[in-house]
PDB file of N, CA and C in Angstrom:
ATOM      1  N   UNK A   1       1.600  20.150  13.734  1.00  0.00           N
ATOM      2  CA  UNK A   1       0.437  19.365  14.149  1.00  0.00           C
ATOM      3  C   UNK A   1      -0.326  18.899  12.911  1.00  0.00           C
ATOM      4  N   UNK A   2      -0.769  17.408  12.993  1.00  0.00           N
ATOM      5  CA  UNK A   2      -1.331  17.479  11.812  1.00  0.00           C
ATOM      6  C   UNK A   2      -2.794  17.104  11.639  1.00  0.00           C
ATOM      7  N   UNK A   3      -3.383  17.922  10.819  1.00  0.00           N
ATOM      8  CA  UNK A   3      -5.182  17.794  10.479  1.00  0.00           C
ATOM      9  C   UNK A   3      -5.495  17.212   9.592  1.00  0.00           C
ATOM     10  N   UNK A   4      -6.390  16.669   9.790  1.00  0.00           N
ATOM     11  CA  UNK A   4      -7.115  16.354   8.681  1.00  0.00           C
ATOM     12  C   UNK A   4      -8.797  16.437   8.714  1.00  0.00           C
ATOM     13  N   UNK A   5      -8.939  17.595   7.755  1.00  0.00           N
ATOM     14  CA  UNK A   5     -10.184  17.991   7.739  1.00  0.00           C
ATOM     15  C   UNK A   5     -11.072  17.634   6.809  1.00  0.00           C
ATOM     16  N   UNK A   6     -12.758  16.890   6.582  1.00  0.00           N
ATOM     17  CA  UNK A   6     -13.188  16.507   5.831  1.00  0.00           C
ATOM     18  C   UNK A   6     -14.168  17.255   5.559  1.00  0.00           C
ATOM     19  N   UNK A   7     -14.797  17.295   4.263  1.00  0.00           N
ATOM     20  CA  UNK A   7     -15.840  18.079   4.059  1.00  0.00           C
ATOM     21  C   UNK A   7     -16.565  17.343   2.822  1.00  0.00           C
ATOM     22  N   UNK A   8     -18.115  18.017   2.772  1.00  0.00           N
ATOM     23  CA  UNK A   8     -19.068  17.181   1.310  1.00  0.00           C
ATOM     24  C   UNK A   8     -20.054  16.390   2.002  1.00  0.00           C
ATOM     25  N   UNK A   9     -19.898  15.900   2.731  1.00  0.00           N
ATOM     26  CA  UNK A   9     -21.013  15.053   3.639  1.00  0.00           C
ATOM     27  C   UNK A   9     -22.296  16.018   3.656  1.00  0.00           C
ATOM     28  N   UNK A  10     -23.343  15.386   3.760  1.00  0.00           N
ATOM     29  CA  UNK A  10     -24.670  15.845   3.721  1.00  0.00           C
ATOM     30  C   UNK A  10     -25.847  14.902   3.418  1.00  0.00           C
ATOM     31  N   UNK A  11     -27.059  15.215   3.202  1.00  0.00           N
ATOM     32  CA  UNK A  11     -28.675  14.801   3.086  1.00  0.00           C
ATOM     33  C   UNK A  11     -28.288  14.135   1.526  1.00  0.00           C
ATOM     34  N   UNK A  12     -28.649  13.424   0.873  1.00  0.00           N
ATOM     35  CA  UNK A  12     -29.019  13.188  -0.229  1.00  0.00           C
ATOM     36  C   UNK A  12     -29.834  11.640  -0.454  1.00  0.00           C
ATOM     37  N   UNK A  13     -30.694  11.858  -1.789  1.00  0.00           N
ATOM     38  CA  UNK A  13     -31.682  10.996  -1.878  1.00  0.00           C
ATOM     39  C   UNK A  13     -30.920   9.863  -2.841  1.00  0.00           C
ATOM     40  N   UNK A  14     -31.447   8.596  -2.655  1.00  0.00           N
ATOM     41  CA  UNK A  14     -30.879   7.320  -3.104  1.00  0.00           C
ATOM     42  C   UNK A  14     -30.759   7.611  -4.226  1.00  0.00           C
ATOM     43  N   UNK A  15     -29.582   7.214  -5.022  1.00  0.00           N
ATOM     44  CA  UNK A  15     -29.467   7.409  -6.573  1.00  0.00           C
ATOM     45  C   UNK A  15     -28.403   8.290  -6.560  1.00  0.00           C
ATOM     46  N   UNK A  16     -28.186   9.253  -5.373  1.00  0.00           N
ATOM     47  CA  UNK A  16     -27.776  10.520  -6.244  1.00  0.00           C
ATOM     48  C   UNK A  16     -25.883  10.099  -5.458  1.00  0.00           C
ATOM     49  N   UNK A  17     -25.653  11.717  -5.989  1.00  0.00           N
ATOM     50  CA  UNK A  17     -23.954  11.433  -5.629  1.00  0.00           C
ATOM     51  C   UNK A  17     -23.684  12.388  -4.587  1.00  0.00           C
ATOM     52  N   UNK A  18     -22.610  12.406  -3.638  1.00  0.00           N
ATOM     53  CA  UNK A  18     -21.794  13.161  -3.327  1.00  0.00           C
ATOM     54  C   UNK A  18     -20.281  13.536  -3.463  1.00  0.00           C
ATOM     55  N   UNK A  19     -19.636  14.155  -2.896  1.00  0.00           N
ATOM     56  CA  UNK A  19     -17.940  14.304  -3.145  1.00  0.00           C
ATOM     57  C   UNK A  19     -17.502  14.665  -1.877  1.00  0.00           C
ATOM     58  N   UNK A  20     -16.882  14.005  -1.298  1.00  0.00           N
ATOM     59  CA  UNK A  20     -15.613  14.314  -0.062  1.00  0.00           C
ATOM     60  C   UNK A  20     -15.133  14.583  -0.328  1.00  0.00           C
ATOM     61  N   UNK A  21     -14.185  15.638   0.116  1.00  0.00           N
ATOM     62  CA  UNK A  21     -12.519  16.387   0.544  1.00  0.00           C
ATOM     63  C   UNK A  21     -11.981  16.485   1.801  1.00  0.00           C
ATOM     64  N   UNK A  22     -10.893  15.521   2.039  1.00  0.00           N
ATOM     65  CA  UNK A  22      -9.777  15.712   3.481  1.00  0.00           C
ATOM     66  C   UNK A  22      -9.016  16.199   2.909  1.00  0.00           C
ATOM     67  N   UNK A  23      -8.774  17.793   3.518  1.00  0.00           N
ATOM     68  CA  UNK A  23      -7.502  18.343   3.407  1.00  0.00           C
ATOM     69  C   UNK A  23      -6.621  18.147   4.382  1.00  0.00           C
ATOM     70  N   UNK A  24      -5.454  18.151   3.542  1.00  0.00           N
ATOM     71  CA  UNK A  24      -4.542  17.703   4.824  1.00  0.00           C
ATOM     72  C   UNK A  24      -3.380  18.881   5.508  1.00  0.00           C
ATOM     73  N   UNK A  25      -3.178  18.603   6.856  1.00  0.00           N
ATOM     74  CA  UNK A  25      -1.795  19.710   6.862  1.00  0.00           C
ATOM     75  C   UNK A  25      -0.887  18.939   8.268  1.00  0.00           C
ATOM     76  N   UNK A  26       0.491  19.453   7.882  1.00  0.00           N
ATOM     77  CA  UNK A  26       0.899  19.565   9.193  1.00  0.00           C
ATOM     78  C   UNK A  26       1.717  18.032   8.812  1.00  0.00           C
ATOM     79  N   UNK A  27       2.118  17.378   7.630  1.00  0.00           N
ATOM     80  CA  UNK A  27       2.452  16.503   7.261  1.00  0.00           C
ATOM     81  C   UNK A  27       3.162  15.755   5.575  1.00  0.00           C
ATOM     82  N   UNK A  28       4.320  15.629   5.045  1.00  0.00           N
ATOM     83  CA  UNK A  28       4.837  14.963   3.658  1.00  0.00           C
ATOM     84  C   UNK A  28       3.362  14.278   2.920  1.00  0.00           C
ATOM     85  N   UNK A  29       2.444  14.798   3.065  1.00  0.00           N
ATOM     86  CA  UNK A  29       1.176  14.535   2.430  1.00  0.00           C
ATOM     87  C   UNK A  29       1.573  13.220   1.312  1.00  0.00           C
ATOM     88  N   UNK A  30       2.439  13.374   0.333  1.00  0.00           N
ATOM     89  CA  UNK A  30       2.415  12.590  -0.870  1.00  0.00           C
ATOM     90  C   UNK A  30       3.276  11.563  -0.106  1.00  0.00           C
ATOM     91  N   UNK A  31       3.915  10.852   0.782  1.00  0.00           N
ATOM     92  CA  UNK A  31       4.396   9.681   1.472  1.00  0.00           C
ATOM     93  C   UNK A  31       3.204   9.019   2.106  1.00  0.00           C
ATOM     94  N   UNK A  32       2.567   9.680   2.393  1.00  0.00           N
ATOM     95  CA  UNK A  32       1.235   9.181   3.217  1.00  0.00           C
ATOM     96  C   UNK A  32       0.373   7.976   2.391  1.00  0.00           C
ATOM     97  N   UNK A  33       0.203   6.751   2.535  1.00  0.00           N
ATOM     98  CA  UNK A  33      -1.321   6.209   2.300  1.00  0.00           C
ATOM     99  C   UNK A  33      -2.239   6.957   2.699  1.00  0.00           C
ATOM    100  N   UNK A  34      -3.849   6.766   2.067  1.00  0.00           N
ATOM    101  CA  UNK A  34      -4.856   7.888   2.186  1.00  0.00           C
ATOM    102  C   UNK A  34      -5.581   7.067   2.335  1.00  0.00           C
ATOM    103  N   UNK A  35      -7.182   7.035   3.158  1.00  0.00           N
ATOM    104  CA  UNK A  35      -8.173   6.025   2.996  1.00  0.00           C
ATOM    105  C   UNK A  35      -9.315   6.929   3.733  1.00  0.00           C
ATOM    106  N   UNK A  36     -10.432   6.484   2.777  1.00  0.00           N
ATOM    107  CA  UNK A  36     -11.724   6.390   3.652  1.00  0.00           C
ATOM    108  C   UNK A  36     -12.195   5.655   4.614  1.00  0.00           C
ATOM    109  N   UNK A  37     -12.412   5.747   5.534  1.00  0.00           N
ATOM    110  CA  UNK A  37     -13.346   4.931   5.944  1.00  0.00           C
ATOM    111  C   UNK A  37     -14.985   5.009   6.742  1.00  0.00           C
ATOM    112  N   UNK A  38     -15.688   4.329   6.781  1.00  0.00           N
ATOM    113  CA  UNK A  38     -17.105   4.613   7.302  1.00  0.00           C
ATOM    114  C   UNK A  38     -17.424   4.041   8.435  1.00  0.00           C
ATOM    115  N   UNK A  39     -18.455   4.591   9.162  1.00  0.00           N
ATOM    116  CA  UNK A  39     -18.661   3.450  10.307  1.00  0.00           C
ATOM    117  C   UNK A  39     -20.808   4.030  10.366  1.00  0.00           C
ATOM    118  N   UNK A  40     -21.279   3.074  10.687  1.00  0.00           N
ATOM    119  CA  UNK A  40     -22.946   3.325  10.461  1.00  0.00           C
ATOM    120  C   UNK A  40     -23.248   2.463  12.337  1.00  0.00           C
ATOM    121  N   UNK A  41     -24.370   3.339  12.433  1.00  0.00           N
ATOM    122  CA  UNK A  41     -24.359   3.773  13.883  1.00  0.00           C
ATOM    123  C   UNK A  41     -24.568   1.965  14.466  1.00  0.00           C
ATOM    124  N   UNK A  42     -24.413   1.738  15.233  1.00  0.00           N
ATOM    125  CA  UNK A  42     -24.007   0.179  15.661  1.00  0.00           C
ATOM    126  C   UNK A  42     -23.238  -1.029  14.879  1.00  0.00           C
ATOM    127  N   UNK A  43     -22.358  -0.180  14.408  1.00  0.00           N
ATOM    128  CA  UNK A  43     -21.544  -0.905  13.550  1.00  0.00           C
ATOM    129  C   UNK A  43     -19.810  -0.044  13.393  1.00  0.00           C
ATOM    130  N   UNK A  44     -19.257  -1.506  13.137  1.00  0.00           N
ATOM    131  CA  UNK A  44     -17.710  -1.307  13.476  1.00  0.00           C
ATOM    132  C   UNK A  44     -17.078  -0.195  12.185  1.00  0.00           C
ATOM    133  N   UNK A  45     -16.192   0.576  12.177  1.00  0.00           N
ATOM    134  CA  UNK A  45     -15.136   1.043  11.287  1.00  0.00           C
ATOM    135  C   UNK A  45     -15.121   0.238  10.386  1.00  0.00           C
ATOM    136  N   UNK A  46     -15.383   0.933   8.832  1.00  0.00           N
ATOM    137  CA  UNK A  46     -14.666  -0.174   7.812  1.00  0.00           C
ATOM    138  C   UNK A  46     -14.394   0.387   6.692  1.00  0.00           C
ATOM    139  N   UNK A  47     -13.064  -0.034   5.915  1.00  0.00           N
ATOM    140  CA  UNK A  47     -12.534   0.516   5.261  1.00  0.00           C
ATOM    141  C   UNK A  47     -13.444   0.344   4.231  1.00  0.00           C
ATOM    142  N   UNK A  48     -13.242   1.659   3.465  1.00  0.00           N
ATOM    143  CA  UNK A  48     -14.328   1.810   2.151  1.00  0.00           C
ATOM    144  C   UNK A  48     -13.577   2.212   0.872  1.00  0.00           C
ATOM    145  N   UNK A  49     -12.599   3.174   0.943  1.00  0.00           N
ATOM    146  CA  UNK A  49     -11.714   2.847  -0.071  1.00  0.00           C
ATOM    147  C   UNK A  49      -9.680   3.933   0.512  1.00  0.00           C
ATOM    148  N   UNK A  50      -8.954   3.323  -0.408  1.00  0.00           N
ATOM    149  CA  UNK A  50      -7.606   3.990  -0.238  1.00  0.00           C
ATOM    150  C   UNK A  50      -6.633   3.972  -1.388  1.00  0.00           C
ATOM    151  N   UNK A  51      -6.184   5.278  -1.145  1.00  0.00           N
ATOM    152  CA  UNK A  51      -5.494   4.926  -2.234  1.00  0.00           C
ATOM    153  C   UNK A  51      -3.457   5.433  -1.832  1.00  0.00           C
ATOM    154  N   UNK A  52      -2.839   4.447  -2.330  1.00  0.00           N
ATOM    155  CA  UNK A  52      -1.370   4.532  -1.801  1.00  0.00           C
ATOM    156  C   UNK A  52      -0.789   5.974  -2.374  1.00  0.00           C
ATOM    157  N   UNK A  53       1.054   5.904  -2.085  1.00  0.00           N
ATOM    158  CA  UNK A  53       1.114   7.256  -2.353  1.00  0.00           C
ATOM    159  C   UNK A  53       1.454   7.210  -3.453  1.00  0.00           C
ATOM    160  N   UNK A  54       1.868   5.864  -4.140  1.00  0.00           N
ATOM    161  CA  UNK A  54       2.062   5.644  -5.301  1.00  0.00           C
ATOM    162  C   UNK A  54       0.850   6.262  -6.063  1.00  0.00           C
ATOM    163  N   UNK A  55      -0.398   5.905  -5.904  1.00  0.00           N
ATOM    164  CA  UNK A  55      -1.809   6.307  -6.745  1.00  0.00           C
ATOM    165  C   UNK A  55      -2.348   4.711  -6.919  1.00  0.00           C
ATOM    166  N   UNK A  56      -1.987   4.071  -6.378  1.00  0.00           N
ATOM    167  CA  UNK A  56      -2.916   2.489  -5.960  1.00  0.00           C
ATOM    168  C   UNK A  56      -3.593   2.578  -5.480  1.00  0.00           C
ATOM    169  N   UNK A  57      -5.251   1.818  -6.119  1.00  0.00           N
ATOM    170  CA  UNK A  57      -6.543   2.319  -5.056  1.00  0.00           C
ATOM    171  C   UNK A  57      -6.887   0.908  -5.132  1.00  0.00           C
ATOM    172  N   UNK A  58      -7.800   0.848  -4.184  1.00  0.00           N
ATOM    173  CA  UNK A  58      -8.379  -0.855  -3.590  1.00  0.00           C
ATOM    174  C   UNK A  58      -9.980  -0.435  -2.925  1.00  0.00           C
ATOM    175  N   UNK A  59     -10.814  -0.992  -3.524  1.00  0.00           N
ATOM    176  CA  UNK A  59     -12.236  -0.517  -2.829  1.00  0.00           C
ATOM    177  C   UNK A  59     -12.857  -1.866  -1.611  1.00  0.00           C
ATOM    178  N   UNK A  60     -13.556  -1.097  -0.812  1.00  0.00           N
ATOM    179  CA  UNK A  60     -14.523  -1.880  -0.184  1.00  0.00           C
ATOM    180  C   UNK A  60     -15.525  -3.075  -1.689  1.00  0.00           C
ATOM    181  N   UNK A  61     -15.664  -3.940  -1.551  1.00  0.00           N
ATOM    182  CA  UNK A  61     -16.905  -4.552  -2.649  1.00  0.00           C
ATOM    183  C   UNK A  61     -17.771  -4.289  -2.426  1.00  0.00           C
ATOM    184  N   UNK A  62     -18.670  -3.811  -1.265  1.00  0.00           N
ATOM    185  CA  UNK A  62     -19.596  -2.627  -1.497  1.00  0.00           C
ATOM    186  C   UNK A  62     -19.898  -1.630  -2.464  1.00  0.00           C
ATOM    187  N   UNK A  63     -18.966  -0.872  -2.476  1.00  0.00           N
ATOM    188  CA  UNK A  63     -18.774   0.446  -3.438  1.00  0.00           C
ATOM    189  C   UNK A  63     -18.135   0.079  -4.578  1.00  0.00           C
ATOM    190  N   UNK A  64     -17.696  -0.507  -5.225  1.00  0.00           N
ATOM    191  CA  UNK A  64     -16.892  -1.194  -6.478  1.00  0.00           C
ATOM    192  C   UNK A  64     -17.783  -0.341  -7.449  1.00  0.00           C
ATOM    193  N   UNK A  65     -17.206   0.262  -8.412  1.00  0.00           N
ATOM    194  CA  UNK A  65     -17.615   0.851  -9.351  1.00  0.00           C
ATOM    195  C   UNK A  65     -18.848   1.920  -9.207  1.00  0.00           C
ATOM    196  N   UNK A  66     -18.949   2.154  -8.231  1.00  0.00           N
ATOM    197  CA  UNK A  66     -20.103   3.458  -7.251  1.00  0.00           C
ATOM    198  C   UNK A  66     -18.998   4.447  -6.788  1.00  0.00           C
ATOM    199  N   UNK A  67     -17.827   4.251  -6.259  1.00  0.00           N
ATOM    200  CA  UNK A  67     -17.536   5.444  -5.768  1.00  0.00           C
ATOM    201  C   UNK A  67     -16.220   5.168  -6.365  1.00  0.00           C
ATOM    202  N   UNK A  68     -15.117   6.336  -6.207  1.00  0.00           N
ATOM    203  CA  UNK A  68     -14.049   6.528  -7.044  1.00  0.00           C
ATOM    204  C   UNK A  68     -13.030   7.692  -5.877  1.00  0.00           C
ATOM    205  N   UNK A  69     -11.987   6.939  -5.509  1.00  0.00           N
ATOM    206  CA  UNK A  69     -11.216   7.404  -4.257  1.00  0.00           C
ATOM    207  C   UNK A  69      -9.491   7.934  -5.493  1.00  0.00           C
ATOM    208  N   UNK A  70      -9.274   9.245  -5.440  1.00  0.00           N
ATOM    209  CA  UNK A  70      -8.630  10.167  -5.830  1.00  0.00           C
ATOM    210  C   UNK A  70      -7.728  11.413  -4.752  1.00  0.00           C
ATOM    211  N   UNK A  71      -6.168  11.189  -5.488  1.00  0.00           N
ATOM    212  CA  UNK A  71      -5.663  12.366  -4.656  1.00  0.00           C
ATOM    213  C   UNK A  71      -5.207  13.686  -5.376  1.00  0.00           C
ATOM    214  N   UNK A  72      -4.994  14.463  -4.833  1.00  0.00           N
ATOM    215  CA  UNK A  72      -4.069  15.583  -5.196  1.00  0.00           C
ATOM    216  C   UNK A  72      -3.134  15.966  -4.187  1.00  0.00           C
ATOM    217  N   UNK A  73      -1.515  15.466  -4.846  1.00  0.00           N
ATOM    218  CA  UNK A  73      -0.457  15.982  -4.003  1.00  0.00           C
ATOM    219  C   UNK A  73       0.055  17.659  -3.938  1.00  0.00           C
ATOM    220  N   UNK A  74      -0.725  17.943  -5.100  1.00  0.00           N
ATOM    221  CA  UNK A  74      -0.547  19.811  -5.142  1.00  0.00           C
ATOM    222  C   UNK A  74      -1.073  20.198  -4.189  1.00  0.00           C
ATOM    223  N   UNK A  75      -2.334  19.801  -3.435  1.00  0.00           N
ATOM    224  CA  UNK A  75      -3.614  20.421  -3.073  1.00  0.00           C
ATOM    225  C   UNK A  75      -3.282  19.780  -1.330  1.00  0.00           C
ATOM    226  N   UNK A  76      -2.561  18.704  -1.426  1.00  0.00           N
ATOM    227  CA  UNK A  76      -2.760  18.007  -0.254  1.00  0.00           C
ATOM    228  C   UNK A  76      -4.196  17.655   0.417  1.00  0.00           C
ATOM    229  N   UNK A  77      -4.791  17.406  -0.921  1.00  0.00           N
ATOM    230  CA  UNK A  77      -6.241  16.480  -0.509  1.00  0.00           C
ATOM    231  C   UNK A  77      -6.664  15.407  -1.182  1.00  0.00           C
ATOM    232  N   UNK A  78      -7.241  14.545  -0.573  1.00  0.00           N
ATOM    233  CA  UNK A  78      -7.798  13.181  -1.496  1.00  0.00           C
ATOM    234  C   UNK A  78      -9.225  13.526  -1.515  1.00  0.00           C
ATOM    235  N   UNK A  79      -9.928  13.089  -2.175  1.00  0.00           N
ATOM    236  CA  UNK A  79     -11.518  12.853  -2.622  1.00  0.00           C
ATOM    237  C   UNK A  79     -11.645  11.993  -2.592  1.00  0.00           C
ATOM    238  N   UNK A  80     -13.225  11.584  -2.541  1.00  0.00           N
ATOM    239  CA  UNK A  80     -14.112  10.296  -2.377  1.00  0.00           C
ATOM    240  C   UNK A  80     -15.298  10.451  -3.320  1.00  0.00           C
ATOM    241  N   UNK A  81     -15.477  10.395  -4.764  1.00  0.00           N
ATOM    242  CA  UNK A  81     -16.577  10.761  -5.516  1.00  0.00           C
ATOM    243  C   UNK A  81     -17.526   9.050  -5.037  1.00  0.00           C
ATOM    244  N   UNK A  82     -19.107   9.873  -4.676  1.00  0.00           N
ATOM    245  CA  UNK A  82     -20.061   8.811  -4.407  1.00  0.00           C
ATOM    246  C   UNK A  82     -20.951   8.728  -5.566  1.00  0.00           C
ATOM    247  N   UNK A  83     -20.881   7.948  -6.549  1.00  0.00           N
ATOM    248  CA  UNK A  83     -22.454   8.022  -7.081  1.00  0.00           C
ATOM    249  C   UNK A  83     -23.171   6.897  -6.477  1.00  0.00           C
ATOM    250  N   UNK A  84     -24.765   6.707  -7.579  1.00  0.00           N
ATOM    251  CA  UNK A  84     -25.447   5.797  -7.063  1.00  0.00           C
ATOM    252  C   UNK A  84     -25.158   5.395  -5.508  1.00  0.00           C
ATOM    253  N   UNK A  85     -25.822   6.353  -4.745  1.00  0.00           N
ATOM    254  CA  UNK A  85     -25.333   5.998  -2.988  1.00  0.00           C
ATOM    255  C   UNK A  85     -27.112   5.197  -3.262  1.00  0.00           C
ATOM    256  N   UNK A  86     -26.771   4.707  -2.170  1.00  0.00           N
ATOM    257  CA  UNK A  86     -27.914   3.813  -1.461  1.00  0.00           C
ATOM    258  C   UNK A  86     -28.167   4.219   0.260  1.00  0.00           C
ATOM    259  N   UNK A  87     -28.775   3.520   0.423  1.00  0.00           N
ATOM    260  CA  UNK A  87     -29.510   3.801   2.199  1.00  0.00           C
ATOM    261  C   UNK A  87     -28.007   3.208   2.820  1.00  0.00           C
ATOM    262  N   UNK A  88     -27.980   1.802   2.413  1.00  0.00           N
ATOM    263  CA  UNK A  88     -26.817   0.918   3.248  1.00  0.00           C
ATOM    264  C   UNK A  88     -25.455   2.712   3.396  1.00  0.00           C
ATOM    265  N   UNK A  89     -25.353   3.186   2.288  1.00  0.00           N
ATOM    266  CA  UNK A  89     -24.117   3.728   2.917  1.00  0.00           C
ATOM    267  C   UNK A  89     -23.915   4.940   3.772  1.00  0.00           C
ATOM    268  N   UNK A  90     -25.104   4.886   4.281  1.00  0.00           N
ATOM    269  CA  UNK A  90     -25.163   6.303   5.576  1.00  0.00           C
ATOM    270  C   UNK A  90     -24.384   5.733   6.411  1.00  0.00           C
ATOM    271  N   UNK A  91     -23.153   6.843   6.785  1.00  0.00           N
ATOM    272  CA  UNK A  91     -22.441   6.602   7.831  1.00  0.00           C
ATOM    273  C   UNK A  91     -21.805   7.607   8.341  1.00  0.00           C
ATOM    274  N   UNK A  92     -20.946   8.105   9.354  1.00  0.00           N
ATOM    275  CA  UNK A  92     -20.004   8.884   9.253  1.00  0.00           C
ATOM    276  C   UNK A  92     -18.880   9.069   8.613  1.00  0.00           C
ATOM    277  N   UNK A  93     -18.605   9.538   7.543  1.00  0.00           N
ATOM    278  CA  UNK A  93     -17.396   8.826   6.785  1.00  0.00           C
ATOM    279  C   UNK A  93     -15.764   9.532   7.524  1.00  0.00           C
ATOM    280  N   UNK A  94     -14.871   9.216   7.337  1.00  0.00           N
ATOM    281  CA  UNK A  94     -13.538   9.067   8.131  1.00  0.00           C
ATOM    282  C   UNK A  94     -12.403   9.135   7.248  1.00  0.00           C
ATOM    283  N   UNK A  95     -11.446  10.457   6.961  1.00  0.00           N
ATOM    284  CA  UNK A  95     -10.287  10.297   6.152  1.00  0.00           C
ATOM    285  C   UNK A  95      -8.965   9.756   7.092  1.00  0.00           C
ATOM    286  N   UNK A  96      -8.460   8.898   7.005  1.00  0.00           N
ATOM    287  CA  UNK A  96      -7.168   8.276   7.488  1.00  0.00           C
ATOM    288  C   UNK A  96      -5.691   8.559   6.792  1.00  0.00           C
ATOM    289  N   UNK A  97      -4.903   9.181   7.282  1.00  0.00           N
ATOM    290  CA  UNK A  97      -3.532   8.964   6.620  1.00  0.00           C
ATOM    291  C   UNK A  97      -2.553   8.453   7.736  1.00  0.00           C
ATOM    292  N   UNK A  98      -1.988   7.313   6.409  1.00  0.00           N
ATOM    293  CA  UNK A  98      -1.194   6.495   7.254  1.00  0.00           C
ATOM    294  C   UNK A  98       0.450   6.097   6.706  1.00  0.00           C
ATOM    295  N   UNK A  99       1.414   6.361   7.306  1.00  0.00           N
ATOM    296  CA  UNK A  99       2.454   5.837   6.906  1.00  0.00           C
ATOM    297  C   UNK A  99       3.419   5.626   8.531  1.00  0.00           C
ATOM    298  N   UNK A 100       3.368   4.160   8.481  1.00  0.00           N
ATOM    299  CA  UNK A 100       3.885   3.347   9.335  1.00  0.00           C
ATOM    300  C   UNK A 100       4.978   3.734   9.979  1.00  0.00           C
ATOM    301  N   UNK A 101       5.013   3.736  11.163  1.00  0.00           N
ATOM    302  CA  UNK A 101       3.862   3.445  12.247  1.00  0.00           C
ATOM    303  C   UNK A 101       2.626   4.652  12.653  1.00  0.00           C
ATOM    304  N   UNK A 102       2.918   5.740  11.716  1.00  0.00           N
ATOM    305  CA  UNK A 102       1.621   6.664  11.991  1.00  0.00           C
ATOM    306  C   UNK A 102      -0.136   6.930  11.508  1.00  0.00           C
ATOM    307  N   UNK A 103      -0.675   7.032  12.353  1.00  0.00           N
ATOM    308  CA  UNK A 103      -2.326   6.985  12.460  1.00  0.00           C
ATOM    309  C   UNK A 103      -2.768   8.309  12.221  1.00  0.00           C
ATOM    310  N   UNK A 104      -3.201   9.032  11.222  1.00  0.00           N
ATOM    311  CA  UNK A 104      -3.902  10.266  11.580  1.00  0.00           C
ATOM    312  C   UNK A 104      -5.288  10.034  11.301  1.00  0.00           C
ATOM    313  N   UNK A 105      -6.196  10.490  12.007  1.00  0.00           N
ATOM    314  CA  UNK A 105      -7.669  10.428  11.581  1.00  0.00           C
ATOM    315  C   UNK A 105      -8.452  12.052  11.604  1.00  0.00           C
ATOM    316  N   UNK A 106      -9.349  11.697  10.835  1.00  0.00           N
ATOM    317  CA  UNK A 106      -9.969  13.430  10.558  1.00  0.00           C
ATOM    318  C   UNK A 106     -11.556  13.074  11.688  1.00  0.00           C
ATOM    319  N   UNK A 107     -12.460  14.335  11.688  1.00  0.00           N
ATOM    320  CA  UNK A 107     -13.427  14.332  12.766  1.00  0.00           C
ATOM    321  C   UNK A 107     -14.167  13.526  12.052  1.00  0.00           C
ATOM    322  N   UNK A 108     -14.563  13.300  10.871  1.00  0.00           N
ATOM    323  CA  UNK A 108     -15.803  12.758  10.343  1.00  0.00           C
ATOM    324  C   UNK A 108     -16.454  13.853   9.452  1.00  0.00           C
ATOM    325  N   UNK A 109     -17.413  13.309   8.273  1.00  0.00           N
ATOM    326  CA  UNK A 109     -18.889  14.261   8.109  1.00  0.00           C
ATOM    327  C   UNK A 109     -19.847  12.519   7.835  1.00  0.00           C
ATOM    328  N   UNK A 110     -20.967  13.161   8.443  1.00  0.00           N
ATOM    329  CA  UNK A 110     -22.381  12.605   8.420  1.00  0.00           C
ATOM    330  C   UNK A 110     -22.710  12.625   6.431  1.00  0.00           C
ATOM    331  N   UNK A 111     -22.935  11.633   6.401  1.00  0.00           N
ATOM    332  CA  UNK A 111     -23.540  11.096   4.666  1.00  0.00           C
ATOM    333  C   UNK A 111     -24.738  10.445   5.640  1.00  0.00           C
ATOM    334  N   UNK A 112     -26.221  11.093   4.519  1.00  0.00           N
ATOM    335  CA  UNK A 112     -26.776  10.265   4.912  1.00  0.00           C
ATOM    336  C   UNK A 112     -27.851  10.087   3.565  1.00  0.00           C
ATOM    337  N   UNK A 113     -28.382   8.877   3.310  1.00  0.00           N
ATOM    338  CA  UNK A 113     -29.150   8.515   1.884  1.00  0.00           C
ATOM    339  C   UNK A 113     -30.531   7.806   2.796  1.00  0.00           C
ATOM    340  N   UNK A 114     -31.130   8.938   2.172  1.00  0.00           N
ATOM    341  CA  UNK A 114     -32.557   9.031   2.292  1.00  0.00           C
ATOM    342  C   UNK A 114     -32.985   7.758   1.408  1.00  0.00           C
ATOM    343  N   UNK A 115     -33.890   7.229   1.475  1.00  0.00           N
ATOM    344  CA  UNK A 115     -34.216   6.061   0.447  1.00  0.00           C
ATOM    345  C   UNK A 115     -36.110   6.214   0.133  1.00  0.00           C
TER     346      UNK A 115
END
């Protein structure tokens, strides 16, 4: 069965940083594409960053040079380092692994930037 569990989400004030971790199980972890994604409360899913299994990453232009999306195939987890967060990026954030035709999604953690 496979999980994917996220963690690091929390309170923090504009300026500052956080760090996500989806660990993964139950799956060839390093075949997998990896991605964040966010969704903010009346508003759709959107990809924020991913990175292939090669180690190819592609950001939202939102976050471009603010946050920094990283894996570890030892560990079977990717990270999401946030600095400089802002208000705009409170959301639930969302780890995805994907290798075609499969969808896995994790529960979420709550980020939220106080401003």
């Amino acid at each position: 069965q496979v999980q994917l569990v996220e963690s690091g989400g929390g309170l923090v004030q504009a300026g500052g940083s956080l760090r996500l971790s989806c660990a993964a199980s139950g799956l060839t972890f390093g075949s997998y594409h990896m991605g964040w994604y966010r969704q903010a409360p009346g508003k759709e899913r959107e990809l924020v960053a991913a990175i292939s299994s090669g180690g190819s990453t592609n950001y939202a232009d939102s976050v471009k040079g603010r946050f920094t999306i990283s894996r570890d195939n030892a560990k079977n987890t990717v990270n999401l380092q946030m600095n400089s967060l802002k208000s705009e990026d409170t959301a639930v954030y969302y780890c995805k692994a994907n290798l075609f035709p499969l969808n896995y999604w994790g529960q979420g953690t709550q980020v939220t930037v106080s401003s």
